[in-house]
Every structure is written in structure tokens, then in C-alpha cells.
PDB file of N, CA and C in Angstrom:
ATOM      1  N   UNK A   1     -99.729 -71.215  89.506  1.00  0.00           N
ATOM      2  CA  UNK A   1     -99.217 -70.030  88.895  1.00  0.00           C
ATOM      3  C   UNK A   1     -98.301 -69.253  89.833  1.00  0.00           C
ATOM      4  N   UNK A   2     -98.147 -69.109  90.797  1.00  0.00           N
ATOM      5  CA  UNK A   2     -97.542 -68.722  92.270  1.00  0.00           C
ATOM      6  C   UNK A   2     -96.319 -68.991  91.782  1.00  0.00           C
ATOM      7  N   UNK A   3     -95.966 -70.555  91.757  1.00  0.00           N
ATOM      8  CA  UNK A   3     -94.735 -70.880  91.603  1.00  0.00           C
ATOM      9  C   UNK A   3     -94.077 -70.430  90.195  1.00  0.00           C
ATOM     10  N   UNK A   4     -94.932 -70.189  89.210  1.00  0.00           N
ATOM     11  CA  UNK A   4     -94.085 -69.461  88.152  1.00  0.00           C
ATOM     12  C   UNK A   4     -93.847 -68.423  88.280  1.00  0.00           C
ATOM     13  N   UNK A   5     -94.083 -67.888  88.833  1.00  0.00           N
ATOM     14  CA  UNK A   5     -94.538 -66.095  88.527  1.00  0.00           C
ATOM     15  C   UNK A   5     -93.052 -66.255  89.972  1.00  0.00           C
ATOM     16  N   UNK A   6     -92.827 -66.549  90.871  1.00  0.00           N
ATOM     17  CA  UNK A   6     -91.729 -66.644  91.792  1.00  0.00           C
ATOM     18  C   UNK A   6     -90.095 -67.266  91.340  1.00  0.00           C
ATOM     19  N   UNK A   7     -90.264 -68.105  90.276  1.00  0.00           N
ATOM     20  CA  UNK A   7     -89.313 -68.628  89.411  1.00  0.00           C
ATOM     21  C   UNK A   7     -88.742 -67.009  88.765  1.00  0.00           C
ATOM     22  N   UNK A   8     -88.994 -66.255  88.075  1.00  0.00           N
ATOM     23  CA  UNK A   8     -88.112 -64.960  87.292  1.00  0.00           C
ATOM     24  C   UNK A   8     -87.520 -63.998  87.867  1.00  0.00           C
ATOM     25  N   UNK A   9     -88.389 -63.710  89.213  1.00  0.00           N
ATOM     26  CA  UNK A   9     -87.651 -63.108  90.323  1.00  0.00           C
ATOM     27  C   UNK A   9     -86.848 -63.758  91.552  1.00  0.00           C
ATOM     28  N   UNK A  10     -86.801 -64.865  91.386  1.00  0.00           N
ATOM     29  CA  UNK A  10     -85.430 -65.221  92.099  1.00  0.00           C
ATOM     30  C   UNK A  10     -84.587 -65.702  91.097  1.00  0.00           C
ATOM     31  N   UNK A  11     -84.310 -65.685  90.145  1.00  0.00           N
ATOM     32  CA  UNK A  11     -83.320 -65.150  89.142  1.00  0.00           C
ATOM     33  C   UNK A  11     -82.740 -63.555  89.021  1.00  0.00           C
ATOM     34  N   UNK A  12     -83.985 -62.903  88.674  1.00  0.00           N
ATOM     35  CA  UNK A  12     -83.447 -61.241  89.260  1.00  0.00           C
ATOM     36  C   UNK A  12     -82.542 -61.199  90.158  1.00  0.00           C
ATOM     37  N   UNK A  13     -83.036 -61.704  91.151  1.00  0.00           N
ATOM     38  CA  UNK A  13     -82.417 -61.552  92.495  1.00  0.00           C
ATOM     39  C   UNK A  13     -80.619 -62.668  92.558  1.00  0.00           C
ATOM     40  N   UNK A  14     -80.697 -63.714  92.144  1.00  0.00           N
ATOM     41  CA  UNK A  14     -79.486 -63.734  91.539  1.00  0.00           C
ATOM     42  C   UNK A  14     -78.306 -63.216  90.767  1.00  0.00           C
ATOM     43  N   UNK A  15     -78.772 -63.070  89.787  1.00  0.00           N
ATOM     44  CA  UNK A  15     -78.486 -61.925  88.675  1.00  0.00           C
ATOM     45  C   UNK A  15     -77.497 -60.800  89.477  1.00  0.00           C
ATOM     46  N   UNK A  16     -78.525 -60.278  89.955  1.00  0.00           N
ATOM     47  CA  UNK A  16     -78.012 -59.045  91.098  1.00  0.00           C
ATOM     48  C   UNK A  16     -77.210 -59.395  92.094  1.00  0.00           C
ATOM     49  N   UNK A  17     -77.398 -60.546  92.680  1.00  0.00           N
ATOM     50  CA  UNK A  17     -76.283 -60.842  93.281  1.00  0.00           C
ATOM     51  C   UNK A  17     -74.873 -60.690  93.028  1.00  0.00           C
ATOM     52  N   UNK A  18     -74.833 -61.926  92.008  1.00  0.00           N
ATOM     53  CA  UNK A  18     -73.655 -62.411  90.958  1.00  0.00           C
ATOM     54  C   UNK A  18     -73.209 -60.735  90.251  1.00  0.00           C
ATOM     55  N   UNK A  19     -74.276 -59.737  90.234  1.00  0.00           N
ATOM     56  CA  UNK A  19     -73.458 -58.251  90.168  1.00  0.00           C
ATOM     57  C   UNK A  19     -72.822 -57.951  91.012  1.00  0.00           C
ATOM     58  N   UNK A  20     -73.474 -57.823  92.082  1.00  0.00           N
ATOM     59  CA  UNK A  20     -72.657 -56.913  93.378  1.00  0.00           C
ATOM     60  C   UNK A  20     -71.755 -57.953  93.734  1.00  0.00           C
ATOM     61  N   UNK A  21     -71.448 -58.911  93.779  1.00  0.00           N
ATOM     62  CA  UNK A  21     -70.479 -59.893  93.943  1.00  0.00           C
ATOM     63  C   UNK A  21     -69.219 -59.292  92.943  1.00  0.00           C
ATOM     64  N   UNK A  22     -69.361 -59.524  91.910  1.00  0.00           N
ATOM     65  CA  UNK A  22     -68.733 -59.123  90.827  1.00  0.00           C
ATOM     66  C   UNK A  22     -68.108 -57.661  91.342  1.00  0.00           C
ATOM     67  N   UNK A  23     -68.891 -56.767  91.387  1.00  0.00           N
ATOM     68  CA  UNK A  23     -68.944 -55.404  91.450  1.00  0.00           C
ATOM     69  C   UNK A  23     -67.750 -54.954  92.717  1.00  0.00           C
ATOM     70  N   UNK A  24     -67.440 -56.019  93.607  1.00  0.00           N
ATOM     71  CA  UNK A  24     -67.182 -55.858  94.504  1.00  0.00           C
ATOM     72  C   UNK A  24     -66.277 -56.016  94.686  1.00  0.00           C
ATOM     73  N   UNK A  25     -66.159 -57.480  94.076  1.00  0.00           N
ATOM     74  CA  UNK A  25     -64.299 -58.050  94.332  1.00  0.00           C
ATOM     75  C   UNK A  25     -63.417 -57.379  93.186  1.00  0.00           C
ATOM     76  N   UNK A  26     -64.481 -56.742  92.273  1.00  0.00           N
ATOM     77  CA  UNK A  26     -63.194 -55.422  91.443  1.00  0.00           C
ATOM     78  C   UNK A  26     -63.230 -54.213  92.323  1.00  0.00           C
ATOM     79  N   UNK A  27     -63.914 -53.778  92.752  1.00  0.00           N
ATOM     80  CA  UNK A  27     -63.918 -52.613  93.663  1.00  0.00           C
ATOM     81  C   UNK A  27     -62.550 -52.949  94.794  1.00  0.00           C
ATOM     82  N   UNK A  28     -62.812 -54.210  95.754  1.00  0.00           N
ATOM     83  CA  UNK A  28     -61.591 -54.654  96.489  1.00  0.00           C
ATOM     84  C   UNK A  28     -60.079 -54.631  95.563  1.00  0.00           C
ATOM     85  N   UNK A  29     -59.901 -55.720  94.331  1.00  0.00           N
ATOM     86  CA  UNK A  29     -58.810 -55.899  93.725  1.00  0.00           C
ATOM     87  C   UNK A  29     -58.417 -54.158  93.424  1.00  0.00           C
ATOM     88  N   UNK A  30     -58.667 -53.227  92.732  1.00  0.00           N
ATOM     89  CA  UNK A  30     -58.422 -51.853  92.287  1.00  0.00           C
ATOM     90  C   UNK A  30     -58.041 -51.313  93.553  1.00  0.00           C
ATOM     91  N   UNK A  31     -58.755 -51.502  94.854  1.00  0.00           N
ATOM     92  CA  UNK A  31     -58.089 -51.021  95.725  1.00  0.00           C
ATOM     93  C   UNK A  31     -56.802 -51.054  96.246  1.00  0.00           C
ATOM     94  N   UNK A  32     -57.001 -52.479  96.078  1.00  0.00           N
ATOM     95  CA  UNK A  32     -55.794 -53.508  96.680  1.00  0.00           C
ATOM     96  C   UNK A  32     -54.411 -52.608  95.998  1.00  0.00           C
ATOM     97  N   UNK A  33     -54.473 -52.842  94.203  1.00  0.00           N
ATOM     98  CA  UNK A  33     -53.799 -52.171  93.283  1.00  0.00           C
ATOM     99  C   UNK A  33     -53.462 -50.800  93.562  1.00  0.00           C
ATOM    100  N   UNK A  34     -54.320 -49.931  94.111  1.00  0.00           N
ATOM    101  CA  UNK A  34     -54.170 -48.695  94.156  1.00  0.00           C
ATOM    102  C   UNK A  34     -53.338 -48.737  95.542  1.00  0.00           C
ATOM    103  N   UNK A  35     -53.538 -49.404  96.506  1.00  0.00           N
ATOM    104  CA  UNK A  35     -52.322 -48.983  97.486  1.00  0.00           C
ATOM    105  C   UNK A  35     -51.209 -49.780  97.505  1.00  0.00           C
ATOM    106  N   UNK A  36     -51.692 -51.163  97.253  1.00  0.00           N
ATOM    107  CA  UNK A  36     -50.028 -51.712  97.552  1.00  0.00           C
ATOM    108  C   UNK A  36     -49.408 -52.460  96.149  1.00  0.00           C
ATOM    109  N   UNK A  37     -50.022 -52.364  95.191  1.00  0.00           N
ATOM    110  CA  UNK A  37     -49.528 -52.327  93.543  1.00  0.00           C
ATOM    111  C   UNK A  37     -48.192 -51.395  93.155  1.00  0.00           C
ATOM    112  N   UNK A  38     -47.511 -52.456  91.886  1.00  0.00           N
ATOM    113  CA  UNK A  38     -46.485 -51.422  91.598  1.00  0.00           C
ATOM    114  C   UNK A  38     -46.341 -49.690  91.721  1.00  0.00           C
ATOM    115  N   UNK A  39     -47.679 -49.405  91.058  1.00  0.00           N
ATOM    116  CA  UNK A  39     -47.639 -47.992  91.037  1.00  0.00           C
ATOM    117  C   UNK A  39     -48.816 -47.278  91.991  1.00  0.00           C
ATOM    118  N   UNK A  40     -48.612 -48.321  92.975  1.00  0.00           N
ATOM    119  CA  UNK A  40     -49.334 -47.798  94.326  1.00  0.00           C
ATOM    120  C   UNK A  40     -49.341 -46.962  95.407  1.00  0.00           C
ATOM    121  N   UNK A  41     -49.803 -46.423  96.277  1.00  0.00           N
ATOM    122  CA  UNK A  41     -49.060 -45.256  97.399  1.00  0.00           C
ATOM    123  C   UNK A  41     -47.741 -46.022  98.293  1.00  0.00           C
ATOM    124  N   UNK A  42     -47.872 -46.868  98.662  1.00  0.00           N
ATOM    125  CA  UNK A  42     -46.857 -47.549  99.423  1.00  0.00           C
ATOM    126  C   UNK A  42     -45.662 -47.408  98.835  1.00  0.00           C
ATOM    127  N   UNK A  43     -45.705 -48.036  97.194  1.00  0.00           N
ATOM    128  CA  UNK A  43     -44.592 -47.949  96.137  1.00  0.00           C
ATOM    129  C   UNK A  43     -44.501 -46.375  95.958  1.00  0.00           C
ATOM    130  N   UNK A  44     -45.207 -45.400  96.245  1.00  0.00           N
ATOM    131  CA  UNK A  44     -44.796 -43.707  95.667  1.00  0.00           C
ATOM    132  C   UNK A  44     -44.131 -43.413  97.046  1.00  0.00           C
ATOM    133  N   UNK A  45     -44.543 -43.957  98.433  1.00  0.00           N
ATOM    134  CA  UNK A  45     -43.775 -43.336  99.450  1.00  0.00           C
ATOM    135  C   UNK A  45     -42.381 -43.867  99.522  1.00  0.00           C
ATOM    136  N   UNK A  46     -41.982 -44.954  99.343  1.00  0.00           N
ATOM    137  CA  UNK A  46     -41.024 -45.726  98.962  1.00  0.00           C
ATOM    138  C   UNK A  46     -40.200 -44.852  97.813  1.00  0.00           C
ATOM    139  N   UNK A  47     -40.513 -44.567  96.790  1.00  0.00           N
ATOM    140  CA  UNK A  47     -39.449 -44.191  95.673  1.00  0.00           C
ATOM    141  C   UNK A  47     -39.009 -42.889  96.200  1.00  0.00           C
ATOM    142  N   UNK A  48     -40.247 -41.517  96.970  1.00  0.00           N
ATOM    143  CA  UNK A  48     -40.138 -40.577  97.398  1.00  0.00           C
ATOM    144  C   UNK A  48     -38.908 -40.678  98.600  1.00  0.00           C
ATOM    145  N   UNK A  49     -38.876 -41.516  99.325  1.00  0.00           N
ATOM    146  CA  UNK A  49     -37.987 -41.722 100.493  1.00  0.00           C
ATOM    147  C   UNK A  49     -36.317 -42.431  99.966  1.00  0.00           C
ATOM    148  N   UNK A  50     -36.525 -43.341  98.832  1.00  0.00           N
ATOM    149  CA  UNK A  50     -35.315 -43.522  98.276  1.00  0.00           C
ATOM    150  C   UNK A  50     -34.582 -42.188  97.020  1.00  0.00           C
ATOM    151  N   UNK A  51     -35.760 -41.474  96.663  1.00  0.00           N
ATOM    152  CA  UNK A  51     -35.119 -40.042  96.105  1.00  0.00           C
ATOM    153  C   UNK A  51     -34.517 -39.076  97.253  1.00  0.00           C
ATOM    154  N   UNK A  52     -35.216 -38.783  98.155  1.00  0.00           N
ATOM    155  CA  UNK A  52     -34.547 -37.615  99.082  1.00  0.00           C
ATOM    156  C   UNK A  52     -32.718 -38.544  99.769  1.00  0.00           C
ATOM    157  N   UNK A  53     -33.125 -39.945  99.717  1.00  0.00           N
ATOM    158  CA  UNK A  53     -32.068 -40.378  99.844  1.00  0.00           C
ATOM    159  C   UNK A  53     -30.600 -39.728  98.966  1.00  0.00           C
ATOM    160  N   UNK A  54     -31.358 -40.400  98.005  1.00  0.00           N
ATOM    161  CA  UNK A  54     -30.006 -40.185  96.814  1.00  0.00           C
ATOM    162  C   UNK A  54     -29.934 -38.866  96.414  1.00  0.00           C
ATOM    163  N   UNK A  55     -30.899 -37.863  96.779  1.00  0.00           N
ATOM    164  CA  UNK A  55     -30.471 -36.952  96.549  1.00  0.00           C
ATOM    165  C   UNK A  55     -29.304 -35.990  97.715  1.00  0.00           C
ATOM    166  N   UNK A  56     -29.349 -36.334  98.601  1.00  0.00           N
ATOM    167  CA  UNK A  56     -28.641 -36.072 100.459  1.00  0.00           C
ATOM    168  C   UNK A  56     -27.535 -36.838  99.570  1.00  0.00           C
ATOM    169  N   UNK A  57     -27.258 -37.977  99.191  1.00  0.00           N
ATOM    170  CA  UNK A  57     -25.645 -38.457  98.413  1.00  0.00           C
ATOM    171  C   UNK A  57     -25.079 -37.759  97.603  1.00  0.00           C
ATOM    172  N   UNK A  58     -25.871 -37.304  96.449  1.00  0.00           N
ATOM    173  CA  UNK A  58     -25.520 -36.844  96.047  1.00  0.00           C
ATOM    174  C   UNK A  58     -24.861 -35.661  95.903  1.00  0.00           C
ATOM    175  N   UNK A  59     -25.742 -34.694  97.361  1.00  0.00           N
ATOM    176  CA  UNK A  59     -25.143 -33.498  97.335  1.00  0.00           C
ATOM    177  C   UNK A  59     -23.580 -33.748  98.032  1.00  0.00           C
ATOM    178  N   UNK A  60     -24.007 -34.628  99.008  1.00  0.00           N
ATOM    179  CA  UNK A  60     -22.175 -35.003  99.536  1.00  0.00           C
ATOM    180  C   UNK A  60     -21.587 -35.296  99.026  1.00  0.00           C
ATOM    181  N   UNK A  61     -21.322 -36.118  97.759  1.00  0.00           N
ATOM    182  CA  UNK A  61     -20.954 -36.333  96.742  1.00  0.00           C
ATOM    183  C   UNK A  61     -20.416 -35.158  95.571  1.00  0.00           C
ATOM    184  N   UNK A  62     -21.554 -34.250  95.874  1.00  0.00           N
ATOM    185  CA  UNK A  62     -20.569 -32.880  94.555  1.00  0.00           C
ATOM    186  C   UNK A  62     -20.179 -31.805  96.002  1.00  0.00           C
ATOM    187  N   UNK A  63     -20.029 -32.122  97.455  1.00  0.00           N
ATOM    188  CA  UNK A  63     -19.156 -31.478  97.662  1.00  0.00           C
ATOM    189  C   UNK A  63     -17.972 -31.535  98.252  1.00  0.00           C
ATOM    190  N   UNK A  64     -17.652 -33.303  98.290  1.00  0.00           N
ATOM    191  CA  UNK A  64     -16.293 -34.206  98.177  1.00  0.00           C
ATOM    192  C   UNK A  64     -15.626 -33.682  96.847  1.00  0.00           C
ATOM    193  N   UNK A  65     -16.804 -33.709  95.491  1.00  0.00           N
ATOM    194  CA  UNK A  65     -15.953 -33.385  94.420  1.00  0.00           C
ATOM    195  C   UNK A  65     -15.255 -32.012  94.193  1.00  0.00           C
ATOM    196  N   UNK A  66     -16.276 -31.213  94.957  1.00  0.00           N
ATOM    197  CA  UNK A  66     -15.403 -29.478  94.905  1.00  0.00           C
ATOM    198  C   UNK A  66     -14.072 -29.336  96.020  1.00  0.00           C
ATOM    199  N   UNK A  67     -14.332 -30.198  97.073  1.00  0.00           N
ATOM    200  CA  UNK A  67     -12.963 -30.087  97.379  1.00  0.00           C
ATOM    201  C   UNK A  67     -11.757 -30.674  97.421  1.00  0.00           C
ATOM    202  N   UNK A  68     -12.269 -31.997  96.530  1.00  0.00           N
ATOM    203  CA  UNK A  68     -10.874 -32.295  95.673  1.00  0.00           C
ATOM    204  C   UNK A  68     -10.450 -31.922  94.363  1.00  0.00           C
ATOM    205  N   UNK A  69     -11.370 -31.110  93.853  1.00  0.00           N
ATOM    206  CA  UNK A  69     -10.781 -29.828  92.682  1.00  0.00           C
ATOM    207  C   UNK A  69     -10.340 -28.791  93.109  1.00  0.00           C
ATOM    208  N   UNK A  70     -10.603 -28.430  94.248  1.00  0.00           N
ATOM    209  CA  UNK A  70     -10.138 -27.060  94.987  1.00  0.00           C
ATOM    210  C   UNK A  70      -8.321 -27.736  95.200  1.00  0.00           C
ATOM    211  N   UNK A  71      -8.280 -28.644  95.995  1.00  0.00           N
ATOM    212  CA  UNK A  71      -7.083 -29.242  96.416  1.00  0.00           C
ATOM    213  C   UNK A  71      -6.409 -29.316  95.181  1.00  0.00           C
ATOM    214  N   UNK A  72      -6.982 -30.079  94.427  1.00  0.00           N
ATOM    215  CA  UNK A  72      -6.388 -30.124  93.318  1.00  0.00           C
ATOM    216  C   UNK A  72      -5.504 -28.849  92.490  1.00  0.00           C
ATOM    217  N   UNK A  73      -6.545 -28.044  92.448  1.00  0.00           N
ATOM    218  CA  UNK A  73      -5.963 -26.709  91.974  1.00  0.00           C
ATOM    219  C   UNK A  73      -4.957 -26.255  92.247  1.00  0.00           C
ATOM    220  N   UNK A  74      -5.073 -26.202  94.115  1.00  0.00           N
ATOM    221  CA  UNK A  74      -4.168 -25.627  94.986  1.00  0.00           C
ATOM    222  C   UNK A  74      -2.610 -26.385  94.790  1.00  0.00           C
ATOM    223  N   UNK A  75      -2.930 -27.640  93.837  1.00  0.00           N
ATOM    224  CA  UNK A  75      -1.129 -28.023  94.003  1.00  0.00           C
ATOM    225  C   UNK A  75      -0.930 -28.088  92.467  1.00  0.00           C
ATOM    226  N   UNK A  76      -1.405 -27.420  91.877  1.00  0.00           N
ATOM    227  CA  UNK A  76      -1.347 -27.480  90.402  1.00  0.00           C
ATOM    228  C   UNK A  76       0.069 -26.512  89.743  1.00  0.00           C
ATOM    229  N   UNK A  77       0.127 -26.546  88.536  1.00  0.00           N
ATOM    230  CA  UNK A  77       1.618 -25.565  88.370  1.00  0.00           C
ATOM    231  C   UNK A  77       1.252 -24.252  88.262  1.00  0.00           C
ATOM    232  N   UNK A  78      -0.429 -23.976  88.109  1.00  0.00           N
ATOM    233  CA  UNK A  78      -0.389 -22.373  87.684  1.00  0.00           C
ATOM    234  C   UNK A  78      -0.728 -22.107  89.365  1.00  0.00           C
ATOM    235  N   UNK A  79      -1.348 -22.710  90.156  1.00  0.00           N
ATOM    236  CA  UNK A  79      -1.082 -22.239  91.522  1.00  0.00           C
ATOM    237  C   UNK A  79      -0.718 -23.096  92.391  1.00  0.00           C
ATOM    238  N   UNK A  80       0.655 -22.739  92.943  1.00  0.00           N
ATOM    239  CA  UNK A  80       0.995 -23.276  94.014  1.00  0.00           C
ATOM    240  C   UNK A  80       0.862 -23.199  95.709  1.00  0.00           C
ATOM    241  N   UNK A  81       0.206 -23.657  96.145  1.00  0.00           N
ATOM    242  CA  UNK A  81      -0.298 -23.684  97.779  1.00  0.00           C
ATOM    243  C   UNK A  81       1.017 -24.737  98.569  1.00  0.00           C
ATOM    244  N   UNK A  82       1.929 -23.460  98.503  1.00  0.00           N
ATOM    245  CA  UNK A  82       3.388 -24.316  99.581  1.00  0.00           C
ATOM    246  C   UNK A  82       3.012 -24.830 100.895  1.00  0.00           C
ATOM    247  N   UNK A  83       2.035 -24.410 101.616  1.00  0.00           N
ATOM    248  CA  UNK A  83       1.345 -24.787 103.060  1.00  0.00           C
ATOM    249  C   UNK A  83       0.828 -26.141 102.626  1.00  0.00           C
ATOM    250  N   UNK A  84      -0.434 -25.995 101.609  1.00  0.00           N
ATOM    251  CA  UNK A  84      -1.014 -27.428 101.293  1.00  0.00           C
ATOM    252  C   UNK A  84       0.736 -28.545 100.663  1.00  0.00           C
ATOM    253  N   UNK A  85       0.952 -28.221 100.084  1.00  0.00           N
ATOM    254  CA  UNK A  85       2.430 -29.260  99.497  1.00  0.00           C
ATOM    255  C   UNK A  85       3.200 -29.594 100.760  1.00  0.00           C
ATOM    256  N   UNK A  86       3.221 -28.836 101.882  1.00  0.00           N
ATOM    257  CA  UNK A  86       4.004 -29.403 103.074  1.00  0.00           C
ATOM    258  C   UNK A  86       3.006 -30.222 103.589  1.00  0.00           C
ATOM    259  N   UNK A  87       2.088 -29.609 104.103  1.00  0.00           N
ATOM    260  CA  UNK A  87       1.109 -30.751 104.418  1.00  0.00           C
ATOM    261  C   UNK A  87       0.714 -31.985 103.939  1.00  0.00           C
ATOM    262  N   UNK A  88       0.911 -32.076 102.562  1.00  0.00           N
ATOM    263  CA  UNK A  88       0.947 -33.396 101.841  1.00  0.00           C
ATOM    264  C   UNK A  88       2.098 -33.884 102.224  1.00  0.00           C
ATOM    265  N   UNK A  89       3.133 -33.667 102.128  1.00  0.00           N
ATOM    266  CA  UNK A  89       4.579 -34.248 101.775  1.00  0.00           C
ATOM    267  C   UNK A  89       4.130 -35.160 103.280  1.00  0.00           C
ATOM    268  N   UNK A  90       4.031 -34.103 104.573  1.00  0.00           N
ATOM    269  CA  UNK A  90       4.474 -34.508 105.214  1.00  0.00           C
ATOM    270  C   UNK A  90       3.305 -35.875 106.274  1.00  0.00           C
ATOM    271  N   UNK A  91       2.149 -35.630 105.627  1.00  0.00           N
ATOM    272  CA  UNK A  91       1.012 -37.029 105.305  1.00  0.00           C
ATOM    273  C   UNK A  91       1.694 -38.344 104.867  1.00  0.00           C
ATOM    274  N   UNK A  92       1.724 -38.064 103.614  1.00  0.00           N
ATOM    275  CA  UNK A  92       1.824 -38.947 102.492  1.00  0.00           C
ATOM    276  C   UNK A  92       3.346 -39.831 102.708  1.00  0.00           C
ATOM    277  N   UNK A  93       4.339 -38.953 102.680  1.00  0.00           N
ATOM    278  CA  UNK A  93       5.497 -39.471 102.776  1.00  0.00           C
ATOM    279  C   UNK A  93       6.432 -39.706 103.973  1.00  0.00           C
ATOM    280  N   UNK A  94       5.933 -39.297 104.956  1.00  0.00           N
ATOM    281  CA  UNK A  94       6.051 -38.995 106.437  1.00  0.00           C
ATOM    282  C   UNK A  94       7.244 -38.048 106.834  1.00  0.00           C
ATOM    283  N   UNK A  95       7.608 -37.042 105.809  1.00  0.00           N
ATOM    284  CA  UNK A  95       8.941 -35.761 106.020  1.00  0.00           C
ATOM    285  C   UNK A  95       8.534 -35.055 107.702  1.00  0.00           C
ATOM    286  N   UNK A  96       9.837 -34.767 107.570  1.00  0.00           N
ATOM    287  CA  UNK A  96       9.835 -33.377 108.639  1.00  0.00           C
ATOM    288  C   UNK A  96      10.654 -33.031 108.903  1.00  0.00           C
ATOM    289  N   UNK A  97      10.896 -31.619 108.562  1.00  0.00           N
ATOM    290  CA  UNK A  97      12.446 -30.444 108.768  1.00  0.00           C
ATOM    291  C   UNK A  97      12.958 -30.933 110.113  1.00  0.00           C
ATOM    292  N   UNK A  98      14.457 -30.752 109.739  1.00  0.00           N
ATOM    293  CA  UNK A  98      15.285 -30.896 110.753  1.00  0.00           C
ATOM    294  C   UNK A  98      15.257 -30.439 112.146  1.00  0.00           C
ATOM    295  N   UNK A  99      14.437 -28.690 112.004  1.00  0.00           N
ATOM    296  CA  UNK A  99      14.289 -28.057 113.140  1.00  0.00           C
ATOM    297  C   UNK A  99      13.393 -28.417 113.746  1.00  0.00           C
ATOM    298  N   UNK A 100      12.279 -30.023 113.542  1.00  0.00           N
ATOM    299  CA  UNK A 100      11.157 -30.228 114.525  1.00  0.00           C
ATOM    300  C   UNK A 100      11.689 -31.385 114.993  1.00  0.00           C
ATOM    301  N   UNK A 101      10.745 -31.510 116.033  1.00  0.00           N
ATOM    302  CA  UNK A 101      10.567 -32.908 117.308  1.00  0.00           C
ATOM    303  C   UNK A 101       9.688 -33.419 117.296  1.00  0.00           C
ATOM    304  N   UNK A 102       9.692 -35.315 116.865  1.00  0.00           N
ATOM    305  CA  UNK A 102       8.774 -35.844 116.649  1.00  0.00           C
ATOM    306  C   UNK A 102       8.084 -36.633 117.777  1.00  0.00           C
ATOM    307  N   UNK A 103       6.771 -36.169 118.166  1.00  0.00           N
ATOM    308  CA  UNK A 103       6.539 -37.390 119.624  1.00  0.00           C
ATOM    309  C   UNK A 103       5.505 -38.093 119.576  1.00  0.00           C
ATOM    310  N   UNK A 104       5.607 -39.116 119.934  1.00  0.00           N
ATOM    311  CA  UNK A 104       5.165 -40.031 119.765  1.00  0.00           C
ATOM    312  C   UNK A 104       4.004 -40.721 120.862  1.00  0.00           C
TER     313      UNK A 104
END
């Protein structure tokens, strides 16, 4: 009778095993998921570090664009900026009044 009565509890004791076994390697995998998974911390420090990125572009970006609308303006027909228009001419097309000296 020994040996039966020892047969149901080392099944229990299996049982329970094959739980915490179980119990465990989802506990590990969810972890795993929770840090280095798509929508994991690794992946949130990552998107956080490629936003402050693009956002630093972007601001250089709208303030390249304000000062080539400013420029813009400045050579437009309702205002004319004769300083900026010499300065272009003499960029762009390589002018220069008679009364200067060019050195080289």
C-alpha cells in the first residue's frame, strides 16, 4: 500500500512542476517582449532619440525656410533691398562697378 499511496503524489509533484516550468518560461518570454520587443523599452528609447532628432531638423529646417522668404521678400517688386540685389548680382553673376579693385 506504501507504493500506492506514493504513486498520486509524485504526480502532484509533477503537475507542479510542469506549472512552474510553464509559469516561468512565460514570465521570461513577456519579459523578454517587454524590453527588447517591438513595443519594448529599448524600441521607446530608440523612437524617443530618433524624435528629438527630427525634431532639431526640423527646426533648422523652418529656419532655412524663414530666411529664404525673408530674402525672398527683400528682392520682390513691392520691396526692394538694393544692398541685397548688389550683393546678389555681384555672387551670382560675378559684376563689379568700375570704381573697384579686384584682388585676387
Amino acid at each position: 500500500m506504501s507504493t500506492a499511496q506514493s504513486r498520486p503524489g509524485a504526480r502532484r509533484g509533477l503537475g507542479g512542476l510542469i506549472y512552474l516550468v510553464l509559469a516561468s518560461a512565460l514570465g521570461v518570454y513577456f519579459t523578454f517582449a517587454a524590453v527588447q520587443g517591438d513595443y519594448g523599452m529599448f524600441r521607446r528609447v530608440a523612437i524617443d532619440a530618433e524624435a528629438a532628432n527630427l525634431a532639431t531638423e526640423r527646426d533648422r529646417l523652418a529656419n532655412e525656410l524663414a530666411e529664404m522668404q525673408n530674402l525672398t521678400r527683400r528682392l520682390s517688386d513691392q520691396y526692394l533691398d538694393l544692398d541685397l540685389l548688389d550683393q546678389q548680382t555681384r555672387d551670382v553673376l560675378g559684376y563689379m562697378r568700375s570704381d573697384e579693385i579686384a584682388i585676387r
